[in-house]
C-alpha atoms as a PDB file:
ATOM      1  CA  UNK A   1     100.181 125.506 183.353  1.00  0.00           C
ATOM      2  CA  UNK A   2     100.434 124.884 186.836  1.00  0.00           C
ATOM      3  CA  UNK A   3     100.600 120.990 187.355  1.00  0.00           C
ATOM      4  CA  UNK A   4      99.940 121.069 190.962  1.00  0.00           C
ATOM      5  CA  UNK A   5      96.698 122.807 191.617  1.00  0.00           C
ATOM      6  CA  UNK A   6      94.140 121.128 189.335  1.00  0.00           C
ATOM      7  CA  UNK A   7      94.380 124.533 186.962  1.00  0.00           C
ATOM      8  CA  UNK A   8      95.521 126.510 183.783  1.00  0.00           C
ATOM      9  CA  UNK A   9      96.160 129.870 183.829  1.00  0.00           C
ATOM     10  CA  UNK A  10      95.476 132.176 180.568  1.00  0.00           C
ATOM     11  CA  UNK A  11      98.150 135.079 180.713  1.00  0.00           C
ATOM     12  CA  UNK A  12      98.324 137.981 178.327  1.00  0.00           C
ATOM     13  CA  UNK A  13     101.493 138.796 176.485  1.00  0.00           C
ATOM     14  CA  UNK A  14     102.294 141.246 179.650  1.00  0.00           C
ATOM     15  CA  UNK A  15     102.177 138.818 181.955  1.00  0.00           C
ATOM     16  CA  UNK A  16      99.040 139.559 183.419  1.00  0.00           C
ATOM     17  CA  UNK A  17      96.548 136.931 184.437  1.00  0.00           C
ATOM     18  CA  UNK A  18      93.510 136.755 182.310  1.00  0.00           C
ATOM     19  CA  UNK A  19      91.772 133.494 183.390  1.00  0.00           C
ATOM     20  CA  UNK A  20      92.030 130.633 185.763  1.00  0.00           C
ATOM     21  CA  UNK A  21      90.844 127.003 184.259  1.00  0.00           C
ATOM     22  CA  UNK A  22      89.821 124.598 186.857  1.00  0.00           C
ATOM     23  CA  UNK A  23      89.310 121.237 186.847  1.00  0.00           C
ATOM     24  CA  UNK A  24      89.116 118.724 189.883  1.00  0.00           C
ATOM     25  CA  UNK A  25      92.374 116.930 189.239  1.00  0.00           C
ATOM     26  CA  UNK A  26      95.483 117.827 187.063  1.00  0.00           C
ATOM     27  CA  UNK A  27      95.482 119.681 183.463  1.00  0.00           C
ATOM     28  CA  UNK A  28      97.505 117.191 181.549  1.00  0.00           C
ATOM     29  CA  UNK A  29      96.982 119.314 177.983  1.00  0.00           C
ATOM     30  CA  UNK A  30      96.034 122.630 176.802  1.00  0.00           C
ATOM     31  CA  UNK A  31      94.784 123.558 173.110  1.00  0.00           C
ATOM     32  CA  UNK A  32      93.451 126.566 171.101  1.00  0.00           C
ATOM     33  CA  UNK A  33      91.144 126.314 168.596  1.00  0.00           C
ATOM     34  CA  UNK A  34      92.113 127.252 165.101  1.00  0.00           C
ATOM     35  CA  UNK A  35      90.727 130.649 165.414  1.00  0.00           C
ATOM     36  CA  UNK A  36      91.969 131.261 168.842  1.00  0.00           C
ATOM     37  CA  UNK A  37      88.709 132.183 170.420  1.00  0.00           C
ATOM     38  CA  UNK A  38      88.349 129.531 172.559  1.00  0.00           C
ATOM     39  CA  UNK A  39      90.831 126.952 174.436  1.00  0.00           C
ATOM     40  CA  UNK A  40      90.288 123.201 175.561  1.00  0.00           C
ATOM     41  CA  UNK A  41      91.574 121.701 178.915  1.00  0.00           C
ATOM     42  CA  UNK A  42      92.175 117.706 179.546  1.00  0.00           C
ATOM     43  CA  UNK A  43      92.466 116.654 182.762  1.00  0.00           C
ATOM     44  CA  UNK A  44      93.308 113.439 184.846  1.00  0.00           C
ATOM     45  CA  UNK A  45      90.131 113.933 186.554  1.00  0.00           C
ATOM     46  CA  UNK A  46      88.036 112.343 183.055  1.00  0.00           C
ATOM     47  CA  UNK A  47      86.958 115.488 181.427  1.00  0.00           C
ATOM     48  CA  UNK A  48      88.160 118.027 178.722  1.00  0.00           C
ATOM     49  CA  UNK A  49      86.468 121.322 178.653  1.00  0.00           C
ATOM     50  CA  UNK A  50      86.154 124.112 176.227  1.00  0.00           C
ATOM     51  CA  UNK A  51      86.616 127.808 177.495  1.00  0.00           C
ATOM     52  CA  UNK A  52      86.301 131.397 176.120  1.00  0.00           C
ATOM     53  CA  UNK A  53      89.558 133.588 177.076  1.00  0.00           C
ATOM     54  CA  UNK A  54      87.461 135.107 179.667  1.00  0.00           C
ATOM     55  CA  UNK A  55      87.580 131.963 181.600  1.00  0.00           C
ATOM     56  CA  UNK A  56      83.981 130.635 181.144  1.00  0.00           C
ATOM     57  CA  UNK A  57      83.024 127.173 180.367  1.00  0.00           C
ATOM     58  CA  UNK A  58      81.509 126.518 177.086  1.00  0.00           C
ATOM     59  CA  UNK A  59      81.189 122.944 177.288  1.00  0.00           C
ATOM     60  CA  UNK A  60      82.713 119.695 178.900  1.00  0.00           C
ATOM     61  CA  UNK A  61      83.821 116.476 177.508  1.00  0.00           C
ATOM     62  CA  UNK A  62      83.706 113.320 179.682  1.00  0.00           C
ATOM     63  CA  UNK A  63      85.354 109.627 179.397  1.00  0.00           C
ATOM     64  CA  UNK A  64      85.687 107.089 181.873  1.00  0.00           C
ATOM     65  CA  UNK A  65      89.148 107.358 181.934  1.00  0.00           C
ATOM     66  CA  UNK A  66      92.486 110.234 182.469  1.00  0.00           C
ATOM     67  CA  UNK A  67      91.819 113.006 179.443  1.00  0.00           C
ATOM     68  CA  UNK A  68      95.479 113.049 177.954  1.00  0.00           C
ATOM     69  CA  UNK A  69      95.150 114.054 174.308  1.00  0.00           C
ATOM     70  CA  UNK A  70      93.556 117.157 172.519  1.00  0.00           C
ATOM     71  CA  UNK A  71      93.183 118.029 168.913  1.00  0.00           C
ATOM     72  CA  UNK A  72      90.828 120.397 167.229  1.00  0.00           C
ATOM     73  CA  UNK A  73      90.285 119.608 163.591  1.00  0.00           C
ATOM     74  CA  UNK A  74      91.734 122.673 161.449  1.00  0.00           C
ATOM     75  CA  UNK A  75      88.137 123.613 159.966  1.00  0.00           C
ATOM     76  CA  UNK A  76      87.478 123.996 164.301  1.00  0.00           C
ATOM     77  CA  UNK A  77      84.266 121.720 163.498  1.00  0.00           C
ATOM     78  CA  UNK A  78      85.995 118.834 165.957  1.00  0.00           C
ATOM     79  CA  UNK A  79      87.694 118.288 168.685  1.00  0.00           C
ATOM     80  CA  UNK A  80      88.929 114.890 169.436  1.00  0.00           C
ATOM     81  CA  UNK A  81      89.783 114.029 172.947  1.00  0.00           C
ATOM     82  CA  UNK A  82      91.772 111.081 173.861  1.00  0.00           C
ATOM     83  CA  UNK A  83      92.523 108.667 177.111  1.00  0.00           C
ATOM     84  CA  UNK A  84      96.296 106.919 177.471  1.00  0.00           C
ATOM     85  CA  UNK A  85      95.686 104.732 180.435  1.00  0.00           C
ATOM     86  CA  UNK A  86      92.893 102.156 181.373  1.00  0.00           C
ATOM     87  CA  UNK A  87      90.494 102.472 177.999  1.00  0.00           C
ATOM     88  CA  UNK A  88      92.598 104.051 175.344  1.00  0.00           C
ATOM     89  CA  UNK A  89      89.442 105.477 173.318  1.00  0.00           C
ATOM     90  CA  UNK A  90      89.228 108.251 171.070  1.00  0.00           C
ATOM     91  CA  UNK A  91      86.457 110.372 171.071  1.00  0.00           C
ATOM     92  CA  UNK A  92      85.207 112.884 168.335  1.00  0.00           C
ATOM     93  CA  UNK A  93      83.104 115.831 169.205  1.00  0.00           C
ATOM     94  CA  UNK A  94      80.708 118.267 167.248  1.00  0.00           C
ATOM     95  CA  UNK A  95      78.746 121.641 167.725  1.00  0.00           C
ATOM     96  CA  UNK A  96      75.234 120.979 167.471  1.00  0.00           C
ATOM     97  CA  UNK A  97      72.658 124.070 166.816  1.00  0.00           C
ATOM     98  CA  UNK A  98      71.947 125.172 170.017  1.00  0.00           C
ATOM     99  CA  UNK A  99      75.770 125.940 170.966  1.00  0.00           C
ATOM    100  CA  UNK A 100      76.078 122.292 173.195  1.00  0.00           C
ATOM    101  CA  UNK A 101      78.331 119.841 171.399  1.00  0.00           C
ATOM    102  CA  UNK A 102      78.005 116.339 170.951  1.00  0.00           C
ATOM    103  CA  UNK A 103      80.010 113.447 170.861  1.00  0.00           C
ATOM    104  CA  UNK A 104      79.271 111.993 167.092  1.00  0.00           C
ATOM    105  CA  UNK A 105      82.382 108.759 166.816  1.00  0.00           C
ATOM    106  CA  UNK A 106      84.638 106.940 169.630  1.00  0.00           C
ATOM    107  CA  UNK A 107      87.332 104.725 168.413  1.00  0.00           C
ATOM    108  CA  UNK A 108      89.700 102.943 169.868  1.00  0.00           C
ATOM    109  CA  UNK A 109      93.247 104.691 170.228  1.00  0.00           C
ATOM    110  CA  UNK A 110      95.266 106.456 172.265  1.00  0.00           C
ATOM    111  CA  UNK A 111      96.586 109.421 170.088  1.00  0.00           C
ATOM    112  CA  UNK A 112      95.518 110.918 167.149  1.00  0.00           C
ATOM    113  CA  UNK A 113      95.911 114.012 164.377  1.00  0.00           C
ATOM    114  CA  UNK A 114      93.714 115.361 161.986  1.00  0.00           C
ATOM    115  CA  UNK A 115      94.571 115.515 158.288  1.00  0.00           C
ATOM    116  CA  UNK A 116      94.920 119.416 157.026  1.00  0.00           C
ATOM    117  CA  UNK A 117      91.425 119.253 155.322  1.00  0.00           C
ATOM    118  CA  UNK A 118      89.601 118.286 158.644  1.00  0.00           C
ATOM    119  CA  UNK A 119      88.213 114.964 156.387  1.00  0.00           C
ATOM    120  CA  UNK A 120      90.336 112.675 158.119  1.00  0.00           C
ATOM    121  CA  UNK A 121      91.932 111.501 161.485  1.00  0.00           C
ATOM    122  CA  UNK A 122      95.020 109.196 161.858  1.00  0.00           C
ATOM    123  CA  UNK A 123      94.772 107.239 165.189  1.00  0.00           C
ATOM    124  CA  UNK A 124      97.780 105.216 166.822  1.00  0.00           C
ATOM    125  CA  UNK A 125      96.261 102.248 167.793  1.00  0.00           C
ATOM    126  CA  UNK A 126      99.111 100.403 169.246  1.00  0.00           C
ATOM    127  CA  UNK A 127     102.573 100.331 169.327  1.00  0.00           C
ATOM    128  CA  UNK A 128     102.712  99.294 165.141  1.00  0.00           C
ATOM    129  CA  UNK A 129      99.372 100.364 164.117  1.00  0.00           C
ATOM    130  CA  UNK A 130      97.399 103.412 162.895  1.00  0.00           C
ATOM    131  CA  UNK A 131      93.897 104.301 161.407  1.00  0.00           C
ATOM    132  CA  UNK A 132      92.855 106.157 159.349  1.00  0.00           C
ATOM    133  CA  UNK A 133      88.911 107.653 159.828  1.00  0.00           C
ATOM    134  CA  UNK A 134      86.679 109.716 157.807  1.00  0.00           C
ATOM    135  CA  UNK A 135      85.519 112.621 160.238  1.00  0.00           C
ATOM    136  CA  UNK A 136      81.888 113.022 158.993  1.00  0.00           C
ATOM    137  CA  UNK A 137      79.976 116.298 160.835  1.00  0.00           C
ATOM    138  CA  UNK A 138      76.546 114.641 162.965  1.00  0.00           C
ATOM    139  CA  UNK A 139      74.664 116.215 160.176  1.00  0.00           C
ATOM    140  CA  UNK A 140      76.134 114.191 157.979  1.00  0.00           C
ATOM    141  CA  UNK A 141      76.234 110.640 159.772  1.00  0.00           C
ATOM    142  CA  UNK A 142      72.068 111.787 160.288  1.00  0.00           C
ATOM    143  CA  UNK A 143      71.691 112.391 156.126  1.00  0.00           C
ATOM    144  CA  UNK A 144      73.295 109.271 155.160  1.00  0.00           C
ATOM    145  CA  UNK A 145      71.061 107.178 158.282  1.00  0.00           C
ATOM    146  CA  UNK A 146      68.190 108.770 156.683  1.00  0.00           C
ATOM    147  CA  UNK A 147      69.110 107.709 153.154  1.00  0.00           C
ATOM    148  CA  UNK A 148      69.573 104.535 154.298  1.00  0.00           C
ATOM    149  CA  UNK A 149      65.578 104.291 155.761  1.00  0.00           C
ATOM    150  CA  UNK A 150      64.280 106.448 153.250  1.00  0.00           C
ATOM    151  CA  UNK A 151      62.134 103.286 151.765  1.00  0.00           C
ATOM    152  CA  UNK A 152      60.878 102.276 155.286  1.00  0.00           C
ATOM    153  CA  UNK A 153      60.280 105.983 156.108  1.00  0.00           C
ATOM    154  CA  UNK A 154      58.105 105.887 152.604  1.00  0.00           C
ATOM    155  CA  UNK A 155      55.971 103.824 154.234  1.00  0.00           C
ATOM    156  CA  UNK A 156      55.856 105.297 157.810  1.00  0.00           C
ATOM    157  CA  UNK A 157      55.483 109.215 157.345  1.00  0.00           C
ATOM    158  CA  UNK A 158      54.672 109.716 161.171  1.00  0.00           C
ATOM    159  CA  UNK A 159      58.241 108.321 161.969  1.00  0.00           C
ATOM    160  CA  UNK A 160      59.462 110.045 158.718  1.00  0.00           C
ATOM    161  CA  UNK A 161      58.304 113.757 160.593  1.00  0.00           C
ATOM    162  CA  UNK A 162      60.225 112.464 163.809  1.00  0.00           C
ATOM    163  CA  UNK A 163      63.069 110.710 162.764  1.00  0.00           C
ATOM    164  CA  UNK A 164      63.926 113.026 159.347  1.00  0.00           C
ATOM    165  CA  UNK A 165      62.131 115.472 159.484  1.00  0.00           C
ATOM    166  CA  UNK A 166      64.219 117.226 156.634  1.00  0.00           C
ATOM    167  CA  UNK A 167      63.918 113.810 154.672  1.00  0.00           C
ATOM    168  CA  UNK A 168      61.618 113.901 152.060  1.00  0.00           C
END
């Protein structure tokens, strides 16, 4: 990682260059995902992004604030990305169908780890203080808002179709 020049480099066991990550500031942290396919990028310029080992972006990640912390959760379902400085907020991150992913939780925090079993995340909070947080996929958090309206929705089945439409 090249502090410098706004990038990461990929390099194969050889030594020979496989990819060049840019970003328009500083990389400040560098992850792969559980499986290794893919590899994450924070940088001071606000945004994490997701790569293939080719070097293409699969998705970015923004806060209002220097990207300093990374995590995938071990099931690779999340990826938590984290600011240090000015808002100190946690953000949790999920693939949605169409390949995009989606921010599903922010918290606030400034580092974090996931439990073994992907179903939680420990957040440091302050100096003396940590969280602990259910991570709960978007599909999830959607089934249990659902649940929640399924009397209303009884009553409203055109909102029922648009709102939940898997709801019965």
């Amino acid at each position: 990682m090249a502090v410098n020049d706004d990038t990461a480099k990929l390099w194969n066991l050889q030594g020979r260059l496989i990819a060049t990550l840019k970003h328009n500031h500083w990389v400040l942290n560098v992850v792969f995902s559980p499986d290794s396919k893919t590899v994450t990028t924070a940088s001071w310029d606000g945004t994490a992004k997701l790569w293939n080992l080719q070097g293409q972006e699969i998705a970015t990640f923004k806060h209002n604030d220097r990207i300093t912390n990374l995590a995938f959760s071990p099931d690779g379902k999340t990826i938590a990305t984290g600011t240090y400085f000015a808002d100190r907020t946690v953000r949790l991150w999920t693939e949605v169908t169409d390949g995009s992913w989606q921010q599903f939780a922010e918290y606030q925090g400034w580092s974090f780890v996931f439990s073994p079993d992907s179903k939680l995340i420990a957040i440091a909070v302050d100096s003396n203080s940590v969280q602990m947080r259910r991570v709960q996929s978007l599909d999830r958090l959607l089934t249990r808002g659902c649940d929640h309206l399924k009397e209303y929705l009884a009553s409203r089945p055109d909102l029922r179709k648009e709102i939940c439409p898997d709801n019965k």
